[in-house]
C-alpha atoms as a PDB file:
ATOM      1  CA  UNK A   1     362.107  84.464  93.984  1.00  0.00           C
ATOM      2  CA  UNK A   2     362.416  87.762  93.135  1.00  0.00           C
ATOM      3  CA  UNK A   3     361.424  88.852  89.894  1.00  0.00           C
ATOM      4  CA  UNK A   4     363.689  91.001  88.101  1.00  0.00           C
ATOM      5  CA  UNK A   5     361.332  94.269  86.541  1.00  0.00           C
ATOM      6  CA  UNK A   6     364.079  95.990  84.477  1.00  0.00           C
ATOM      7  CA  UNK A   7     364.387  92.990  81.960  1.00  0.00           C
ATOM      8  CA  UNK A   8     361.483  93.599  79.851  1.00  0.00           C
ATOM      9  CA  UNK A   9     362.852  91.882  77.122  1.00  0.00           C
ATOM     10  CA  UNK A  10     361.854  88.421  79.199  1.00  0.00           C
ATOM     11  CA  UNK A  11     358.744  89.474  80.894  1.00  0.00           C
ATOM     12  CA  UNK A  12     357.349  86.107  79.907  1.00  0.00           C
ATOM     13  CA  UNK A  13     359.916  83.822  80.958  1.00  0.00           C
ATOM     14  CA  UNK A  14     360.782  85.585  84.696  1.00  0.00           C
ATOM     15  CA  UNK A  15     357.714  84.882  86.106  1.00  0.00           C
ATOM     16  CA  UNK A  16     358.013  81.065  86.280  1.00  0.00           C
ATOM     17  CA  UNK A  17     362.331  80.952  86.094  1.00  0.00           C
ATOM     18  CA  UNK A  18     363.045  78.799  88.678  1.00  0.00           C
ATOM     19  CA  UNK A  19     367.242  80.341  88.405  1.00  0.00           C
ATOM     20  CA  UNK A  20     367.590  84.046  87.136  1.00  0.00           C
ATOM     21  CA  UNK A  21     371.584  84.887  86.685  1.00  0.00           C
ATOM     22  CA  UNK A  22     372.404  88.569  85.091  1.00  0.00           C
ATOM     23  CA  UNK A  23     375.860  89.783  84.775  1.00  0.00           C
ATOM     24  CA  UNK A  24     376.558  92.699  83.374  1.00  0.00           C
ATOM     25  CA  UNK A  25     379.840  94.371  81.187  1.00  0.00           C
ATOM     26  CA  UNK A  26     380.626  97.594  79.681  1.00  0.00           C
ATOM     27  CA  UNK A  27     382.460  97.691  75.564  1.00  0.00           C
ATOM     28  CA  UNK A  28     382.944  98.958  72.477  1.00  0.00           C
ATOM     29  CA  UNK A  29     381.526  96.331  70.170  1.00  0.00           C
ATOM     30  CA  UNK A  30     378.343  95.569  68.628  1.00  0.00           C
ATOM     31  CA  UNK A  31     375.642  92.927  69.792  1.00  0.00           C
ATOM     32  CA  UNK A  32     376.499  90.829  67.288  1.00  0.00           C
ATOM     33  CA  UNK A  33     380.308  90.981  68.129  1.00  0.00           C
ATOM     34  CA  UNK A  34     379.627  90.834  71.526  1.00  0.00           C
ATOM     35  CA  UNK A  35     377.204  87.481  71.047  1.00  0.00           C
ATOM     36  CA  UNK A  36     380.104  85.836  68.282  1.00  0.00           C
ATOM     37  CA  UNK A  37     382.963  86.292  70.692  1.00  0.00           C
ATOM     38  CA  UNK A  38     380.775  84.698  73.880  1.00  0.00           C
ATOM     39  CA  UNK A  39     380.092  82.099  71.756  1.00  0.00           C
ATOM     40  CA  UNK A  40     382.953  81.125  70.053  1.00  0.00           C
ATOM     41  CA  UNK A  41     386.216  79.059  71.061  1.00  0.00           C
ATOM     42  CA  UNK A  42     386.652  78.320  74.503  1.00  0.00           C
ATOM     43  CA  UNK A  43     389.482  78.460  76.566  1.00  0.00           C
ATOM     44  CA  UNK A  44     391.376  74.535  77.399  1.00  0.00           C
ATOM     45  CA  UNK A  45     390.278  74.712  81.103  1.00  0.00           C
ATOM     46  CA  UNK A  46     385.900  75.141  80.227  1.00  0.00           C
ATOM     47  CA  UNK A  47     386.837  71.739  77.849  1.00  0.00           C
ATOM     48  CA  UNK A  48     387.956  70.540  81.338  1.00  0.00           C
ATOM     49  CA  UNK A  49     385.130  71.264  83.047  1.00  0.00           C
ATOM     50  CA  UNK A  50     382.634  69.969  80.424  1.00  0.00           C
ATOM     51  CA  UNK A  51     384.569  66.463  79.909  1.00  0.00           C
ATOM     52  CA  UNK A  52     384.376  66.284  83.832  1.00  0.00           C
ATOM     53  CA  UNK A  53     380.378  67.120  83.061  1.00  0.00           C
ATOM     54  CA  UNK A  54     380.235  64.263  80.885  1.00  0.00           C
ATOM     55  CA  UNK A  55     380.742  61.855  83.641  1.00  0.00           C
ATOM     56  CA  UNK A  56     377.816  63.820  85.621  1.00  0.00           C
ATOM     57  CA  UNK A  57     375.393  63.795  82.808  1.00  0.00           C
ATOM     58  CA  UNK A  58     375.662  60.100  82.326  1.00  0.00           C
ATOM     59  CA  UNK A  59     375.511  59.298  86.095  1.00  0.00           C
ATOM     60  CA  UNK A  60     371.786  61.672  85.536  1.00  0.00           C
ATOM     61  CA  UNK A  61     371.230  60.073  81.886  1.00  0.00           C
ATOM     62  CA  UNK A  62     370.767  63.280  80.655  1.00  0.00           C
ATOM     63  CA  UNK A  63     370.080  63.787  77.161  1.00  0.00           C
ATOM     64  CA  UNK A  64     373.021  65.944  76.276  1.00  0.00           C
ATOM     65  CA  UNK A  65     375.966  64.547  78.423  1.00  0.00           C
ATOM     66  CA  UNK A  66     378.044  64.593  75.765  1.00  0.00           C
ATOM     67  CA  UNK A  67     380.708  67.865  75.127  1.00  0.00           C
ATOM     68  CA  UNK A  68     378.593  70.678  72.768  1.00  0.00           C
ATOM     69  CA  UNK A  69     379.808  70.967  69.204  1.00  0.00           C
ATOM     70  CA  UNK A  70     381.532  75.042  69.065  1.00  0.00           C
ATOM     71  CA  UNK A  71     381.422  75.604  65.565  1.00  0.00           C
ATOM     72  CA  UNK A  72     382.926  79.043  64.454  1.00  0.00           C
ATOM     73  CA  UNK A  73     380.779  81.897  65.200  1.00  0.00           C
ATOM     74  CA  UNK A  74     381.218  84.770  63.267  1.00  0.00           C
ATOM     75  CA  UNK A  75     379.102  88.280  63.902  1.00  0.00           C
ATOM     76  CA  UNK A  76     377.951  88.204  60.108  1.00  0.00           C
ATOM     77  CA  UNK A  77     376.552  84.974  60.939  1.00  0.00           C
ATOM     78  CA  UNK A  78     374.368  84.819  64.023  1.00  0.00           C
ATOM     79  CA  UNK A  79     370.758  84.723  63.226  1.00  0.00           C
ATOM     80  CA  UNK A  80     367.926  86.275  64.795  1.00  0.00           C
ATOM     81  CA  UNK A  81     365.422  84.215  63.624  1.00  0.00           C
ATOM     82  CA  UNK A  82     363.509  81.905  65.625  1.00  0.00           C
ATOM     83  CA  UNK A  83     364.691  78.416  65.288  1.00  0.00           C
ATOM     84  CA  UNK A  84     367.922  78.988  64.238  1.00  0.00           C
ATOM     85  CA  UNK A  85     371.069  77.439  65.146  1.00  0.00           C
ATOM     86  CA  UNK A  86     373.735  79.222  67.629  1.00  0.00           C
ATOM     87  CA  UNK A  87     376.720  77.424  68.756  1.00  0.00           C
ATOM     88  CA  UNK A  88     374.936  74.601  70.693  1.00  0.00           C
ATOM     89  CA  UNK A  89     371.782  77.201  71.102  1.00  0.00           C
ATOM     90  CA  UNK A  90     368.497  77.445  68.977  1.00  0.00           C
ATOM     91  CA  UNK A  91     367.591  81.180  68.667  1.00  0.00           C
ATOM     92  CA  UNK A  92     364.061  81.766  70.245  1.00  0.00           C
ATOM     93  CA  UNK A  93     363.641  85.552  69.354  1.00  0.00           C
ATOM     94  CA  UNK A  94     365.576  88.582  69.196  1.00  0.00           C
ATOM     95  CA  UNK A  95     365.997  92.271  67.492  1.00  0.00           C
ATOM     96  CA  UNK A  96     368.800  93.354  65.746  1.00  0.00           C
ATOM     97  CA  UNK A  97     370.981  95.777  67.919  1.00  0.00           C
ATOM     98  CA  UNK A  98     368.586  95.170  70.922  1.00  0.00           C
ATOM     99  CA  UNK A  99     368.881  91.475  72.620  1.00  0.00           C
ATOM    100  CA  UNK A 100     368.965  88.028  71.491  1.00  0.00           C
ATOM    101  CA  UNK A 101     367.397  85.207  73.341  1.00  0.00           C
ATOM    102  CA  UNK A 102     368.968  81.517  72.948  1.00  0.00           C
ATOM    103  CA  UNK A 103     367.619  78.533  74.212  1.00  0.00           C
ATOM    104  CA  UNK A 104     368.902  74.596  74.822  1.00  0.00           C
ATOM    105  CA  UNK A 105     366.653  71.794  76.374  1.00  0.00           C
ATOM    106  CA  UNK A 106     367.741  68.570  77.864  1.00  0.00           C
ATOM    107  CA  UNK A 107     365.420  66.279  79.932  1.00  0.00           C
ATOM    108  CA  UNK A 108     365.927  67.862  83.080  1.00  0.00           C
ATOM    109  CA  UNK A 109     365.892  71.775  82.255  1.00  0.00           C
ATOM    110  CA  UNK A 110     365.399  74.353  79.718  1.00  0.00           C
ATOM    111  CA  UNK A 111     368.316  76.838  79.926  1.00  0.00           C
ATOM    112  CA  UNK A 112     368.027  80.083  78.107  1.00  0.00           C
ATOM    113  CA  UNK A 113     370.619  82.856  77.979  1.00  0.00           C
ATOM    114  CA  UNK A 114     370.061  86.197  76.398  1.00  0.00           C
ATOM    115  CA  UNK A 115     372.504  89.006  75.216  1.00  0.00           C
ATOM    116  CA  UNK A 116     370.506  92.373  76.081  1.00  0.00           C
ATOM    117  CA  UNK A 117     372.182  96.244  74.949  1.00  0.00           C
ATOM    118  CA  UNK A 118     371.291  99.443  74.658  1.00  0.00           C
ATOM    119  CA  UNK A 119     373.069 100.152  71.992  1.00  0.00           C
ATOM    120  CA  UNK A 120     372.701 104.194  72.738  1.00  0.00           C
ATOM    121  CA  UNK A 121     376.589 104.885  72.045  1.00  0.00           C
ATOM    122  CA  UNK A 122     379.673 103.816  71.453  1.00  0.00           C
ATOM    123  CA  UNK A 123     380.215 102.414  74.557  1.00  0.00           C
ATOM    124  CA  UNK A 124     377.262  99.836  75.478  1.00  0.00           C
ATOM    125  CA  UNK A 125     376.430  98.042  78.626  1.00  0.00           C
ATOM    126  CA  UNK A 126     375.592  94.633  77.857  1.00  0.00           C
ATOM    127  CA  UNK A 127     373.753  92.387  80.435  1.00  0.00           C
ATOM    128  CA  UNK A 128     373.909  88.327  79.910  1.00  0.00           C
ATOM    129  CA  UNK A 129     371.069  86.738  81.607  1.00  0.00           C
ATOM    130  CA  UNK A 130     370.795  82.861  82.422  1.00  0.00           C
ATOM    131  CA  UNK A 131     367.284  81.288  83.042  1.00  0.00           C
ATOM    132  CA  UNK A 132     366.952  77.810  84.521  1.00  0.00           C
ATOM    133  CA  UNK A 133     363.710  76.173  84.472  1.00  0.00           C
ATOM    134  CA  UNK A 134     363.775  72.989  85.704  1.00  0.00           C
ATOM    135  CA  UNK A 135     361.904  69.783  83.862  1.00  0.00           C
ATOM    136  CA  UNK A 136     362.227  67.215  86.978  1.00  0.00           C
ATOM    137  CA  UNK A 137     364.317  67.124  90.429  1.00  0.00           C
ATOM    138  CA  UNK A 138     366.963  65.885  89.190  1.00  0.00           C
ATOM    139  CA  UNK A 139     367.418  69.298  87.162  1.00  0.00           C
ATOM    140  CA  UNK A 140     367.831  71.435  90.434  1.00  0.00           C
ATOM    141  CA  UNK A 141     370.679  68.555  91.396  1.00  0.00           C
ATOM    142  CA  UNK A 142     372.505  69.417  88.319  1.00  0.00           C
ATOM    143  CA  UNK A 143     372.454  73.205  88.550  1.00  0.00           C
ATOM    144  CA  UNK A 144     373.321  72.979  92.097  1.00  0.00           C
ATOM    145  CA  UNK A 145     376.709  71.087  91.150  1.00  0.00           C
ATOM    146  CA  UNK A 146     377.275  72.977  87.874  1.00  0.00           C
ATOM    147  CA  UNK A 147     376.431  76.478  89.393  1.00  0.00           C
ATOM    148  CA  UNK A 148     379.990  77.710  90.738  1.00  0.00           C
ATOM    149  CA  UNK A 149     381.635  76.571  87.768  1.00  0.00           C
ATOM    150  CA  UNK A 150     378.371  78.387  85.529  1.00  0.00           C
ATOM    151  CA  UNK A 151     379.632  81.820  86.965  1.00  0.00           C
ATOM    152  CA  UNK A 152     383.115  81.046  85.887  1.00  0.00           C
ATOM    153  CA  UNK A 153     381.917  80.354  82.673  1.00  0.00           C
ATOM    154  CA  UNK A 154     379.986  83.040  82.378  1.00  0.00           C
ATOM    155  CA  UNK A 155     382.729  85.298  83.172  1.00  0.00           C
ATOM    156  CA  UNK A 156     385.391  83.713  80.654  1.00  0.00           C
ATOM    157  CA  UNK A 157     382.679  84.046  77.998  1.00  0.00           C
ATOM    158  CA  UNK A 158     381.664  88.076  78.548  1.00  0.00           C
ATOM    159  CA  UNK A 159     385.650  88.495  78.501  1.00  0.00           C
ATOM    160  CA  UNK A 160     385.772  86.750  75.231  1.00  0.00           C
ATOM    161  CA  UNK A 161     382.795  88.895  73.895  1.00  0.00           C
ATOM    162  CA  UNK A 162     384.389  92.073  74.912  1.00  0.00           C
ATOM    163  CA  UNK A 163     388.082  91.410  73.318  1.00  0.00           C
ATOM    164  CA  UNK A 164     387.281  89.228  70.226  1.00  0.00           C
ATOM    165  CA  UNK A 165     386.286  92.022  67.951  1.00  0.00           C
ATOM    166  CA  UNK A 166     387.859  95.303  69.463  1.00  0.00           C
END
């Protein structure tokens, strides 16, 4: 794998990542806008796909097969300090304006995704990075049948961050 040099804000988690995903999006709003909007309601179809998940997690007796409790995210509210709740997340670290690293473990994986900006003007590119590492095989199993539907999620999520709060 190649290790990604320009995301210094995970130094110490790239090196052993077993799944490094980074998408990137240009807007108006703040980090903390930005994070509230990814992580707040989802559209009917990602319900869908996570009550068809269910059935996979149970087949893989994972810990968390059940459908992740959304409660409302607003930017006034999302933490930066470690150990902190987010959505379904726990906040590992972050810095106001910069990034903020989020973290959920089951028994198969630790997944982290992190909100990383610039913040140098009004306009900010924002990049939203997924890392995988996996616990046990069966983790690379369930990535490999979650994956295409990850990007689409992914996608839905940075389109909810960007119009939310504008």
């Amino acid at each position: 794998m190649t290790v990604r040099t320009d995301l210094p804000e995970l130094a110490d988690l790239l090196p052993t990542a077993d799944v490094v995903d980074v998408k990137t999006a240009t807007g108006t709003v703040s980090l903390r806008e930005f994070v509230a909007g990814a992580l707040g309601p989802s559209p009917w179809w990602i319900k869908a796909l996570f009550a068809a998940r269910f059935v996979l997690a149970k087949a893989l007796k994972l810990d968390t097969a059940g459908l992740p409790p959304r409660p409302r995210v607003q930017p006034e509210t999302i933490s930066f300090t470690p150990g902190a709740p987010a959505a379904f997340f726990e906040v590992v670290r972050g810095e106001e304006d910069h990034y903020l690293l989020l973290k959920v473990t089951d028994n198969h994986l630790i997944g982290y995704l992190a909100f990383i900006t610039d913040n140098a003007s009004p306009t900010r590119e924002f990049k939203v990075v997924t890392l995988v590492h996996f616990l046990r095989p069966v983790g690379r199993f369930y990535y490999a049948a979650i994956q295409p539907f990850h990007h689409l999620v992914l996608h839905s999520m940075i389109h909810s961050a960007l119009k939310t709060y504008r």
